[in-house]
N, C-alpha and C. Protein backbone atom coordinates (compact mmCIF):
# COMPACT_ATOMS: atom_id res chain seq x y z
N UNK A 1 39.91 23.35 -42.64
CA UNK A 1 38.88 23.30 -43.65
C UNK A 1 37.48 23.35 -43.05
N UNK A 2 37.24 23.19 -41.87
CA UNK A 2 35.88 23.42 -41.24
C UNK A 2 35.59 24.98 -41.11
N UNK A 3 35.66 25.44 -41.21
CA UNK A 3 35.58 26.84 -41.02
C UNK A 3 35.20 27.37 -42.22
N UNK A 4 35.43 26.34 -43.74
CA UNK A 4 34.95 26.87 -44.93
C UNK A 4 33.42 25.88 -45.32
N UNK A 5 32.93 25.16 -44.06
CA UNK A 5 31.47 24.63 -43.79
C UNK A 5 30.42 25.26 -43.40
N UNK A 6 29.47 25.16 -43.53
CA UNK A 6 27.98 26.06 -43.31
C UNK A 6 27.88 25.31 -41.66
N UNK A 7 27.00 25.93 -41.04
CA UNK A 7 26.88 25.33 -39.89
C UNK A 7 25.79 25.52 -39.28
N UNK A 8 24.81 24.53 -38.73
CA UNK A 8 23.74 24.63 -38.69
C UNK A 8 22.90 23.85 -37.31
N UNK A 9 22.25 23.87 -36.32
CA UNK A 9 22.04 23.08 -36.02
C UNK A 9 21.45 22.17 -36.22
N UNK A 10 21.42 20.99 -35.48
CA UNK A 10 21.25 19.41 -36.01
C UNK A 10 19.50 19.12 -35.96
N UNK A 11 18.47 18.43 -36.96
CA UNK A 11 17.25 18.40 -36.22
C UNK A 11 16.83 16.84 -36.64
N UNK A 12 16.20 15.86 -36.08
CA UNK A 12 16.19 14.52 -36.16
C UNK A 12 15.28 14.51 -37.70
N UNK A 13 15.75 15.03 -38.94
CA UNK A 13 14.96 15.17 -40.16
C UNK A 13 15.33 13.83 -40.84
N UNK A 14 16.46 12.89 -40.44
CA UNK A 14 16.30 12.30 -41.36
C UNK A 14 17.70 11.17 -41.07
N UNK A 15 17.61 10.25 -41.37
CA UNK A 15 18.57 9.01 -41.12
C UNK A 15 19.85 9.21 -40.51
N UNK A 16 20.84 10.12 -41.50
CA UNK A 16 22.13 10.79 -41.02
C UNK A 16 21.88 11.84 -39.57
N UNK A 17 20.82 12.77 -39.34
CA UNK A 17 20.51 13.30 -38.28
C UNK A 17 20.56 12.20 -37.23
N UNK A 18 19.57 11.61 -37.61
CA UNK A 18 19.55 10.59 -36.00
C UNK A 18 20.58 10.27 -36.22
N UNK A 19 21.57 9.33 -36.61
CA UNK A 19 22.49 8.95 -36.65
C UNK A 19 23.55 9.50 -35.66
N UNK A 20 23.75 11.12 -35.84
CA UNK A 20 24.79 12.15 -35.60
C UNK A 20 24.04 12.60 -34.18
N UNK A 21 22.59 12.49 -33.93
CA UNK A 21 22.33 12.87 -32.47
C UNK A 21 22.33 11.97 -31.52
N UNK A 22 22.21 10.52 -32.39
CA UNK A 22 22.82 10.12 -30.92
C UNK A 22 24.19 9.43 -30.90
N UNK A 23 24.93 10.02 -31.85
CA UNK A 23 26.35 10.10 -30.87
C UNK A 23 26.88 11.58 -30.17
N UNK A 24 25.40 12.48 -30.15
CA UNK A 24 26.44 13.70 -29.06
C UNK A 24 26.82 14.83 -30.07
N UNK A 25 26.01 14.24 -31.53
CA UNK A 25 26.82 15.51 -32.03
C UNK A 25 25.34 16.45 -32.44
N UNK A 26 25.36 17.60 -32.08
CA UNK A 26 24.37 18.66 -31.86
C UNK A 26 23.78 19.79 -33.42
N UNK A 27 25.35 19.89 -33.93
CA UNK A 27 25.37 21.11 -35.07
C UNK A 27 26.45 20.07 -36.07
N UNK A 28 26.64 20.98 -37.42
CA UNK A 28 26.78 20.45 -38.40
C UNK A 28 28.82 20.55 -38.24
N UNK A 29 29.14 21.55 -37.73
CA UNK A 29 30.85 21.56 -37.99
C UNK A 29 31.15 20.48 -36.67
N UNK A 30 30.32 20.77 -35.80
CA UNK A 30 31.08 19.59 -34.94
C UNK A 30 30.73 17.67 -35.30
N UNK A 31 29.88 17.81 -36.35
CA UNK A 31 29.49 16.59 -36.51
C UNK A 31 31.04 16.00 -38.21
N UNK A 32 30.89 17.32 -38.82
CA UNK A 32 32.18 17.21 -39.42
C UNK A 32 33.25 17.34 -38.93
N UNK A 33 33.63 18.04 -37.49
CA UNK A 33 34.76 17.80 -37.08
C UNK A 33 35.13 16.34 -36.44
N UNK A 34 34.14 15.71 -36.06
CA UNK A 34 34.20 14.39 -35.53
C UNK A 34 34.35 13.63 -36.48
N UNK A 35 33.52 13.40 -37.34
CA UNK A 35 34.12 12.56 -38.91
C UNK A 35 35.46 12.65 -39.57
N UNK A 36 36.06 13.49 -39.27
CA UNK A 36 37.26 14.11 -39.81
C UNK A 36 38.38 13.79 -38.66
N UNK A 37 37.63 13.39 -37.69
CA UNK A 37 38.81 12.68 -36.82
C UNK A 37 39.27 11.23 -36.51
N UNK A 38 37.62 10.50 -37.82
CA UNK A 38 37.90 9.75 -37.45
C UNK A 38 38.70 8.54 -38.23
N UNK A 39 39.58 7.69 -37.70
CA UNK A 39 40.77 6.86 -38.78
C UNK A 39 39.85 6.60 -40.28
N UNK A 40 40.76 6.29 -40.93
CA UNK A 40 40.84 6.63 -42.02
C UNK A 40 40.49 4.34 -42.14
N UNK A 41 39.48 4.11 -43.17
CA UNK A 41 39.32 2.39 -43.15
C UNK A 41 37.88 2.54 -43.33
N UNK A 42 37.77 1.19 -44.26
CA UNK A 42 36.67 0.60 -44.27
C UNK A 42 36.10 0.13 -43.90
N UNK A 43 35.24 0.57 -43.55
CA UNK A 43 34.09 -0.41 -42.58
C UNK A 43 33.38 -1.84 -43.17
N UNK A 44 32.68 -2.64 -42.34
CA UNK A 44 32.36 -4.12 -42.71
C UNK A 44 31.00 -3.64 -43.71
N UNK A 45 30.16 -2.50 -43.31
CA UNK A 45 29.10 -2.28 -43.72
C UNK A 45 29.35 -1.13 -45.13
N UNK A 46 30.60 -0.67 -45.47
CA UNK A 46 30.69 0.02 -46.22
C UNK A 46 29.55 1.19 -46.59
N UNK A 47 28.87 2.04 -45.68
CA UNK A 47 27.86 2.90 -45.43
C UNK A 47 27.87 3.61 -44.68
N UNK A 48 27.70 4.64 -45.33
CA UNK A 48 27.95 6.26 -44.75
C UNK A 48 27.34 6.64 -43.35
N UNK A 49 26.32 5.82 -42.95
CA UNK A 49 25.62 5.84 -41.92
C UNK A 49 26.09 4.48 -40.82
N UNK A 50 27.16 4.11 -41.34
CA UNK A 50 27.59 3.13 -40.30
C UNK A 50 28.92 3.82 -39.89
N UNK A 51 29.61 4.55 -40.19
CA UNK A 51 31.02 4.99 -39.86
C UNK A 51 31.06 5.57 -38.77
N UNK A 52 29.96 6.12 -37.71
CA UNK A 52 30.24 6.72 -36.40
C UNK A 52 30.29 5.41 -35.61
N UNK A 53 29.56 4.71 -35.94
CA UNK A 53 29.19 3.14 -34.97
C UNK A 53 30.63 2.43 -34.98
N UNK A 54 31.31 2.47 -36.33
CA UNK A 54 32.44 1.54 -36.53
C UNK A 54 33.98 2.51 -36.35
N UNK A 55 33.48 3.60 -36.00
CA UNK A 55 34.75 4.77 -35.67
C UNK A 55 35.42 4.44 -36.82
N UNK A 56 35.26 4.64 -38.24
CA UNK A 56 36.26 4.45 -39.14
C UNK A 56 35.76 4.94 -40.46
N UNK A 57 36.43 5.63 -41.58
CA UNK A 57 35.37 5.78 -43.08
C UNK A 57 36.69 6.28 -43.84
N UNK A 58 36.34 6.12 -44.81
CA UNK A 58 37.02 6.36 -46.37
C UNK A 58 36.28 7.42 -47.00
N UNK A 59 37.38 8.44 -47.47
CA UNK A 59 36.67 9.70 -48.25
C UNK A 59 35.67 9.43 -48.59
N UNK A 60 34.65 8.28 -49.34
CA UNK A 60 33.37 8.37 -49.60
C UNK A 60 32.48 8.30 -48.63
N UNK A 61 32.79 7.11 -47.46
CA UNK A 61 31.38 7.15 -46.54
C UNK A 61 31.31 8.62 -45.54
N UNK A 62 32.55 9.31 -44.86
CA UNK A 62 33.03 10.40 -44.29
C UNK A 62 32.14 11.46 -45.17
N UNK A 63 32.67 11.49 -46.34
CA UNK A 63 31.55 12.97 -46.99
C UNK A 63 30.68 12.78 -47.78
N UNK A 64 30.11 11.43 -47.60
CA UNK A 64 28.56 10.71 -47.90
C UNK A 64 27.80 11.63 -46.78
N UNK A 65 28.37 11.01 -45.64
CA UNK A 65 27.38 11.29 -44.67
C UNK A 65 26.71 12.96 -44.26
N UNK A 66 28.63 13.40 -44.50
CA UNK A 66 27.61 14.77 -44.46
C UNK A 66 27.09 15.67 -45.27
N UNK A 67 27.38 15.32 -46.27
CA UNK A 67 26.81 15.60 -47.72
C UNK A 67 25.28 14.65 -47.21
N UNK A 68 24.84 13.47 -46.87
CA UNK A 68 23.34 13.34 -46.61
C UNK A 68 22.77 14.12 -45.33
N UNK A 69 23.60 14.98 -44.54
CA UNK A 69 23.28 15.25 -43.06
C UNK A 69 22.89 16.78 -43.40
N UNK A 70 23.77 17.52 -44.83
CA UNK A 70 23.62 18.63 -45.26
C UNK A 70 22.24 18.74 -45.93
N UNK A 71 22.24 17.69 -46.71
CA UNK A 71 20.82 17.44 -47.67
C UNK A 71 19.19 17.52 -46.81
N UNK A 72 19.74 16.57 -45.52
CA UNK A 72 18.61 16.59 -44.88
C UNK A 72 18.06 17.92 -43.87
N UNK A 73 18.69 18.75 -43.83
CA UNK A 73 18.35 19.91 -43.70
C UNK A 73 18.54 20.97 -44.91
N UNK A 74 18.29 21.00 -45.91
CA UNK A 74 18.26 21.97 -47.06
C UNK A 74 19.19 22.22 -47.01
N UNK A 75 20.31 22.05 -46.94
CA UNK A 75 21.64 23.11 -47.25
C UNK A 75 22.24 22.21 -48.36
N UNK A 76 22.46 23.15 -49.38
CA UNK A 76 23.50 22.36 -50.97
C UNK A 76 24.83 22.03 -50.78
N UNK A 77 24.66 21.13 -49.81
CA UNK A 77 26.72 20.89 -50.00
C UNK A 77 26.67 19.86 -51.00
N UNK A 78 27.55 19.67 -51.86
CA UNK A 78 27.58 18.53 -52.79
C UNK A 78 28.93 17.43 -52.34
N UNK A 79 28.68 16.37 -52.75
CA UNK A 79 29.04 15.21 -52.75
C UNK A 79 29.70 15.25 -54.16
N UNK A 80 31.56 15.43 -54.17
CA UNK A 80 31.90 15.39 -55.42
C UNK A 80 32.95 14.43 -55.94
N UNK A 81 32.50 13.48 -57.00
CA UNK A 81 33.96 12.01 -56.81
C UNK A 81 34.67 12.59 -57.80
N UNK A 82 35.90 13.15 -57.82
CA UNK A 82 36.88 13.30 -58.56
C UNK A 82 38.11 12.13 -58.48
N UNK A 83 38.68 12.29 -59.72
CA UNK A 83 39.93 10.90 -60.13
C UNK A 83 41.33 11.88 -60.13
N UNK A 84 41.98 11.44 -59.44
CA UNK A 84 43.31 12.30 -59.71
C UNK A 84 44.45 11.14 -59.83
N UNK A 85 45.44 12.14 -60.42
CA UNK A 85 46.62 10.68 -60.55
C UNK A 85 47.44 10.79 -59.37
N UNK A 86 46.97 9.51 -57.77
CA UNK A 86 47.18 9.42 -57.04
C UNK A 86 49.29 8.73 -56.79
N UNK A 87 50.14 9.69 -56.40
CA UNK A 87 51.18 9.54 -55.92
C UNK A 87 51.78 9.38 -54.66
N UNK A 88 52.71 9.57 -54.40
CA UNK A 88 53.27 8.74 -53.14
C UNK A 88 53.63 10.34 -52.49
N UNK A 89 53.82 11.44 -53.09
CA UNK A 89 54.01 12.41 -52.41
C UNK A 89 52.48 13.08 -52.12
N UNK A 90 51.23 13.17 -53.40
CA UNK A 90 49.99 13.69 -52.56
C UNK A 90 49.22 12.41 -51.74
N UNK A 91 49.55 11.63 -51.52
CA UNK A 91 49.06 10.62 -50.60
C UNK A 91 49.94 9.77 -50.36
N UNK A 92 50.09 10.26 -49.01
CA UNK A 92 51.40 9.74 -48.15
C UNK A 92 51.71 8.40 -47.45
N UNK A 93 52.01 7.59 -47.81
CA UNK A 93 51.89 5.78 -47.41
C UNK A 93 51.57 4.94 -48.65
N UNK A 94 51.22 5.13 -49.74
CA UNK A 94 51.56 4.41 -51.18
C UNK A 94 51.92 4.60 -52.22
N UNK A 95 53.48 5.18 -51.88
CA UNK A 95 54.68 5.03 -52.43
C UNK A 95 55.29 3.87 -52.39
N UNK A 96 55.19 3.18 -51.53
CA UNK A 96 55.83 1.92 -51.57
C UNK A 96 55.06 0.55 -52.07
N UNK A 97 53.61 0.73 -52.24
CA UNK A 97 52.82 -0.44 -52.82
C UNK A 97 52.75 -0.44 -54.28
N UNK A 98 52.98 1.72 -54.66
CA UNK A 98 53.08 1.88 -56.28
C UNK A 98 54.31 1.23 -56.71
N UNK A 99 55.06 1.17 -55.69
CA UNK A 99 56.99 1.27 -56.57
C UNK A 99 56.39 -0.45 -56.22
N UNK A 100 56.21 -1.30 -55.68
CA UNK A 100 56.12 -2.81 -55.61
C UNK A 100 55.35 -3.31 -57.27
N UNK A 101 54.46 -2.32 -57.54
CA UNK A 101 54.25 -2.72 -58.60
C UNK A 101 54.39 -2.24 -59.98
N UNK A 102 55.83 -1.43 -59.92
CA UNK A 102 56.31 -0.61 -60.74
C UNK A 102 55.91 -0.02 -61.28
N UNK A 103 55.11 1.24 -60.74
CA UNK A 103 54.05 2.26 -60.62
C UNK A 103 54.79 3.33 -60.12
N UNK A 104 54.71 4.93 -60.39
CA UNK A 104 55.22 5.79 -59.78
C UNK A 104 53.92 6.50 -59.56
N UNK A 105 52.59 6.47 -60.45
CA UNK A 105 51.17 6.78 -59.93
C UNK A 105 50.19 6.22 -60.30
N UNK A 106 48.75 6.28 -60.21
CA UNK A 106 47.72 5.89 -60.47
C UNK A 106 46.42 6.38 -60.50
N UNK A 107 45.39 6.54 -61.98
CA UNK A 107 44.31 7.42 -61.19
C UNK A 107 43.32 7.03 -59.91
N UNK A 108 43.14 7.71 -59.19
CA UNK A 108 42.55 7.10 -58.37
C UNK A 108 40.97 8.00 -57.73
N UNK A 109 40.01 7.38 -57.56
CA UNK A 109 38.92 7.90 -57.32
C UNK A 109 38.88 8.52 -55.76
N UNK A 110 38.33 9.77 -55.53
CA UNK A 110 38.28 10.36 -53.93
C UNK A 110 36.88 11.45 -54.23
N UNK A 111 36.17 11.17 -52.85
CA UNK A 111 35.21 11.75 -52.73
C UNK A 111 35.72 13.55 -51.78
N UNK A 112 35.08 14.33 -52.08
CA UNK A 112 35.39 15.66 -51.45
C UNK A 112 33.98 16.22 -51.08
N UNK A 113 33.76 17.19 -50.52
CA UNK A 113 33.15 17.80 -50.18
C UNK A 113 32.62 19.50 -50.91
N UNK A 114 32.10 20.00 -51.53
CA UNK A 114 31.76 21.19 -52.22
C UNK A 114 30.59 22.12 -51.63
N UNK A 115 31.25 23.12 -51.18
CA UNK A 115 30.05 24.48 -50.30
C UNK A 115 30.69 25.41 -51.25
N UNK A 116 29.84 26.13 -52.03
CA UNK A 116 29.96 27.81 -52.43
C UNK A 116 31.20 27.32 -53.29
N UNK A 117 32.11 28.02 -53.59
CA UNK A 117 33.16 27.72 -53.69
C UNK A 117 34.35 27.16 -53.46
N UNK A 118 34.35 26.28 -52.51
CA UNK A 118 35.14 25.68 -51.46
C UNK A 118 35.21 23.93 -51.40
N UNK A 119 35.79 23.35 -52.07
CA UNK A 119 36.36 22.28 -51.71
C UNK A 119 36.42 21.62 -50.81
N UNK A 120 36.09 21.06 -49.73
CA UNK A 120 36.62 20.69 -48.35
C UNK A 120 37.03 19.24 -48.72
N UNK A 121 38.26 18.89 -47.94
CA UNK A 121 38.84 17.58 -47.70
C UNK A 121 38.89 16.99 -46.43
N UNK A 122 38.06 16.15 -46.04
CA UNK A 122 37.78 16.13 -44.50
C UNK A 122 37.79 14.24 -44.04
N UNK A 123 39.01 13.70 -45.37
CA UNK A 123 39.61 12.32 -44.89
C UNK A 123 40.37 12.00 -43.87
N UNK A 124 41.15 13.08 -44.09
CA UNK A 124 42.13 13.40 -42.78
C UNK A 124 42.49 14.00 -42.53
N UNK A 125 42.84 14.16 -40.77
CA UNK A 125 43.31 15.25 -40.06
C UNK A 125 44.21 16.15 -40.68
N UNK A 126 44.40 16.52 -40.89
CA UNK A 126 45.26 18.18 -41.41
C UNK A 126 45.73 18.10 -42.74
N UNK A 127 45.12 17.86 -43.75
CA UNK A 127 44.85 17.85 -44.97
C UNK A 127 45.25 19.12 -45.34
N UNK A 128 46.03 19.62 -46.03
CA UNK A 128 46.37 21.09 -46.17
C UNK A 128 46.52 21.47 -47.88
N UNK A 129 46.49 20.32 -48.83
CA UNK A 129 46.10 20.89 -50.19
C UNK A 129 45.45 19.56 -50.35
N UNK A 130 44.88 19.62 -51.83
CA UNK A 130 43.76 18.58 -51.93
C UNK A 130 44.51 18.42 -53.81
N UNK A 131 43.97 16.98 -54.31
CA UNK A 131 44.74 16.71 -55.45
C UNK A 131 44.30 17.59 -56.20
N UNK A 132 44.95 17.68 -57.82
CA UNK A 132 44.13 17.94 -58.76
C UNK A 132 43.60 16.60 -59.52
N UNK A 133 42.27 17.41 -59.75
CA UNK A 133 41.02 16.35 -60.02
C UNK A 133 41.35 16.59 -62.04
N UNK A 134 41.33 15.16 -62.16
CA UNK A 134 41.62 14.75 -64.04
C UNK A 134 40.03 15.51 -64.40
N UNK A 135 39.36 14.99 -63.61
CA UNK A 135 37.88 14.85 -63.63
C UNK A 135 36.97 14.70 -62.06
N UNK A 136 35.93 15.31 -62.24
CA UNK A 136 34.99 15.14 -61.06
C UNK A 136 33.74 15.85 -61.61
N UNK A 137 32.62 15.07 -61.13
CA UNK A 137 31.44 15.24 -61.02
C UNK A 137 30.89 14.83 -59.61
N UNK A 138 29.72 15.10 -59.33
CA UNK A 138 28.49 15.84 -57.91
C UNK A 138 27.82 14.27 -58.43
N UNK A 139 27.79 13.27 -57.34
CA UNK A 139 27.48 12.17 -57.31
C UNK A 139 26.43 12.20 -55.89
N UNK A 140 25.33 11.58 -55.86
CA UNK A 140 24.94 11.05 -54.44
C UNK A 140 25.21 10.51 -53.44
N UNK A 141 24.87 10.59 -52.45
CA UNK A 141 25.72 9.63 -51.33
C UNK A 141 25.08 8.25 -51.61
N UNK A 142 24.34 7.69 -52.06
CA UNK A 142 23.75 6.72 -52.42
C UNK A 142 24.82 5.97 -53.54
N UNK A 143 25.34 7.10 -54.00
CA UNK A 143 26.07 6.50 -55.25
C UNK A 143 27.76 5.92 -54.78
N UNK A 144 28.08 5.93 -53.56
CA UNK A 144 29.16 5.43 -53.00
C UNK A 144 29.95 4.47 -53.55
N UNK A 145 29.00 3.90 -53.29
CA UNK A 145 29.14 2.31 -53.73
C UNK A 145 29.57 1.57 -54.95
N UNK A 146 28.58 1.60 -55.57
CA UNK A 146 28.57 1.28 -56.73
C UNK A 146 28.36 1.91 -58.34
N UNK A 147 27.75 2.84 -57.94
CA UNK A 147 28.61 3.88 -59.37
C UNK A 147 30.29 4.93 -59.05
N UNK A 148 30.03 5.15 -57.98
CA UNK A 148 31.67 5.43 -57.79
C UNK A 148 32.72 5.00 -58.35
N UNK A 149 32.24 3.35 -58.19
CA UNK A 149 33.03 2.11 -58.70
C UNK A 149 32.50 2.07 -60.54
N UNK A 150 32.02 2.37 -60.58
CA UNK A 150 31.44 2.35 -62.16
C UNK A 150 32.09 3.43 -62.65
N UNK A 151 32.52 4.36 -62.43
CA UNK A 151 32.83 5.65 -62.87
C UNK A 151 34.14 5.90 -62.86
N UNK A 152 34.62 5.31 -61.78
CA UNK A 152 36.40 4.99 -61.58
C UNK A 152 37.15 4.35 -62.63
N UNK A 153 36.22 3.12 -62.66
CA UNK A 153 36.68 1.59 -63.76
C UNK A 153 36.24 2.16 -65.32
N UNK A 154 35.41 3.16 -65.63
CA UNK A 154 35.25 3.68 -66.95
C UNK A 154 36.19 4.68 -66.74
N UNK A 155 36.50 5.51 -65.84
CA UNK A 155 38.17 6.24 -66.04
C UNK A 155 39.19 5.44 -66.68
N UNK A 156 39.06 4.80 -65.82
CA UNK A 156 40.69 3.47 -66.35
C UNK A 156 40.95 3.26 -67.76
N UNK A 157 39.52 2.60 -67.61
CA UNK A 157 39.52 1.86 -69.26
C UNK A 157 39.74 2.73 -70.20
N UNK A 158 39.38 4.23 -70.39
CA UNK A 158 39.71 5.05 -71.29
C UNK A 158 41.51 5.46 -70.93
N UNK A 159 41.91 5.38 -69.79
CA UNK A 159 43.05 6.00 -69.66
C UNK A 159 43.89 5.66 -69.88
N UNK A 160 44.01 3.67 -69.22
CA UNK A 160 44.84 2.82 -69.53
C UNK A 160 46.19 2.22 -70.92
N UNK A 161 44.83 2.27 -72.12
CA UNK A 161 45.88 1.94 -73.17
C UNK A 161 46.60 3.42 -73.46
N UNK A 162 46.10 4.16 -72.96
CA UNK A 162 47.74 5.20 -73.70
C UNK A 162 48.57 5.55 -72.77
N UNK A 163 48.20 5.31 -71.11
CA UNK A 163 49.09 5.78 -70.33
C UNK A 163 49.96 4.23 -69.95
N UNK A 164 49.26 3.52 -69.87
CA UNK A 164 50.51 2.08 -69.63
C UNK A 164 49.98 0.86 -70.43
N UNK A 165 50.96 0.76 -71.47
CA UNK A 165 50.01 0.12 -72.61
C UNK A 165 50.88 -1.36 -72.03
N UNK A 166 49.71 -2.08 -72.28
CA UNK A 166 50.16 -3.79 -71.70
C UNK A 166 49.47 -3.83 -70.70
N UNK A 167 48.94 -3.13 -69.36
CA UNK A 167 48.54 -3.56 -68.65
C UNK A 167 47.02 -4.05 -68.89
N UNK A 168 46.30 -4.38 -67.70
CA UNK A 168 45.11 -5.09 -67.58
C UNK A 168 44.44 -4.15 -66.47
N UNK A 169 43.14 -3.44 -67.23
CA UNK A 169 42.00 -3.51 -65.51
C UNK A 169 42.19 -3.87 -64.78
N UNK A 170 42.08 -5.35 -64.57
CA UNK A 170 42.64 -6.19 -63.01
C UNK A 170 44.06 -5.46 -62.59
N UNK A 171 44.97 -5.98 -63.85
CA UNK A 171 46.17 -5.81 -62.58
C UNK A 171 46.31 -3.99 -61.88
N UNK A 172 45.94 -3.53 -62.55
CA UNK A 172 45.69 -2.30 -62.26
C UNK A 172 45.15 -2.13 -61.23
N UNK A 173 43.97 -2.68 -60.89
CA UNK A 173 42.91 -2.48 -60.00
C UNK A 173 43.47 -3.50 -58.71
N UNK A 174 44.63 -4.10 -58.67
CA UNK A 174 45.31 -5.05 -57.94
C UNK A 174 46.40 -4.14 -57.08
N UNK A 175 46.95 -3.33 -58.26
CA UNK A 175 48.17 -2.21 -57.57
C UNK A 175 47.21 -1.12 -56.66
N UNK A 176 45.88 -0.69 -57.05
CA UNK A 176 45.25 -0.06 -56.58
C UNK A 176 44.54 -0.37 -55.27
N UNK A 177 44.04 -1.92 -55.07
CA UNK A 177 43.39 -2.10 -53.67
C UNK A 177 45.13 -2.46 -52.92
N UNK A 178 46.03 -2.33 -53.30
CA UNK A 178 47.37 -2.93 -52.36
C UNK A 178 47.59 -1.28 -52.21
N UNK A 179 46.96 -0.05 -52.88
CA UNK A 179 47.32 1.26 -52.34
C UNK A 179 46.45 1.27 -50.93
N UNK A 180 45.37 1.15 -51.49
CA UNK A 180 44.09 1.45 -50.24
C UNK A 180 44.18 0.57 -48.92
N UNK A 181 45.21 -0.69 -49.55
CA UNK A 181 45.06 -1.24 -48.37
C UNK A 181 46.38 -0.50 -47.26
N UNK A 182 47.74 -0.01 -48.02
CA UNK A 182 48.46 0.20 -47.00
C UNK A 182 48.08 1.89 -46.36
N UNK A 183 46.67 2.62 -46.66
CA UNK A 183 46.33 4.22 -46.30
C UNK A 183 45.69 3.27 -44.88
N UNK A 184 45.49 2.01 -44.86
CA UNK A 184 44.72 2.00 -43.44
C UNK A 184 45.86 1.42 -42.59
N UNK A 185 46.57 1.15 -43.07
CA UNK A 185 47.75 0.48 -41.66
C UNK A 185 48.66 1.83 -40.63
């Protein structure tokens, strides 16, 4: 999927630049190929600009950053949070936290990457199809955080009473951090 990235060299314009020059990374595909290698976890600082320091990021801080590294040199890559109904066959390691909580899926929020026409998925190493999105909209990297989380939890709430009627937000959102937690082990 790097190869469907713009590529540019790197110039100290702006937070994510410095950031990316001084760990060594020069141009824009090698600064996404390094993000894209790196494990998959949350960091303590949960910020797109902390994930080279802490060698670790989650689809949002990973294509926060270069979605802000793209921005800060004029180039339009967008930052896009789509919800898909996350399974145990398109995301591989919570199958067994869905079936614990007698779940076979769940929607679940993931940040992607958008150039021209092109999609990029750059969570992990050899990513070779990407979900289908219920929904997605072009969010900021600023917006990581906390409208991500706003936008996810207003998915639910509309989705919830007709797709699993009885449950609760919480417990929902309980089967959901026991997904995220077993993508980092």
């Amino acid at each position: 999927m790097l190869d469907l990235l713009p590529d540019f060299p790197l110039h100290p314009r702006g937070p994510a630049a410095a950031t990316c020059l001084a760990h060594g990374l020069r141009d824009y595909r090698s600064a996404a190929a390094h993000v894209a290698a790196l494990p998959y976890g949350r960091g303590l600082a949960r910020d797109d600009l902390a994930i080279l320091d802490e060698r670790r990021g989650t689809c949002s801080t990973k294509h926060a950053l270069l979605a802000r590294l793209a921005a800060e040199h004029h180039v339009p890559v967008a930052l896009i949070l789509g919800i898909y109904l996350m399974d145990g066959s398109n995301t591989p390691g919570v199958g067994d936290a869905l079936a614990a909580h007698g779940l076979t899926a769940l929607p679940e929020a993931h940040c992607v990457l958008r150039w021209r026409a092109h999609t990029i998925d750059l969570t992990r190493p050899n990513i070779t199809a990407l979900p289908t999105f219920l929904h997605d909209q072009p969010i900021s990297p600023d917006d990581i955080v906390h409208r991500k989380l706003e936008i996810h939890r207003q998915f639910l709430t509309t989705w919830l009473p007709t797709h699993l009627p009885g449950w609760t937000l919480e417990s929902l959102w309980r089967a959901r951090e026991a997904c995220i937690a077993a993508l980092a082990d």
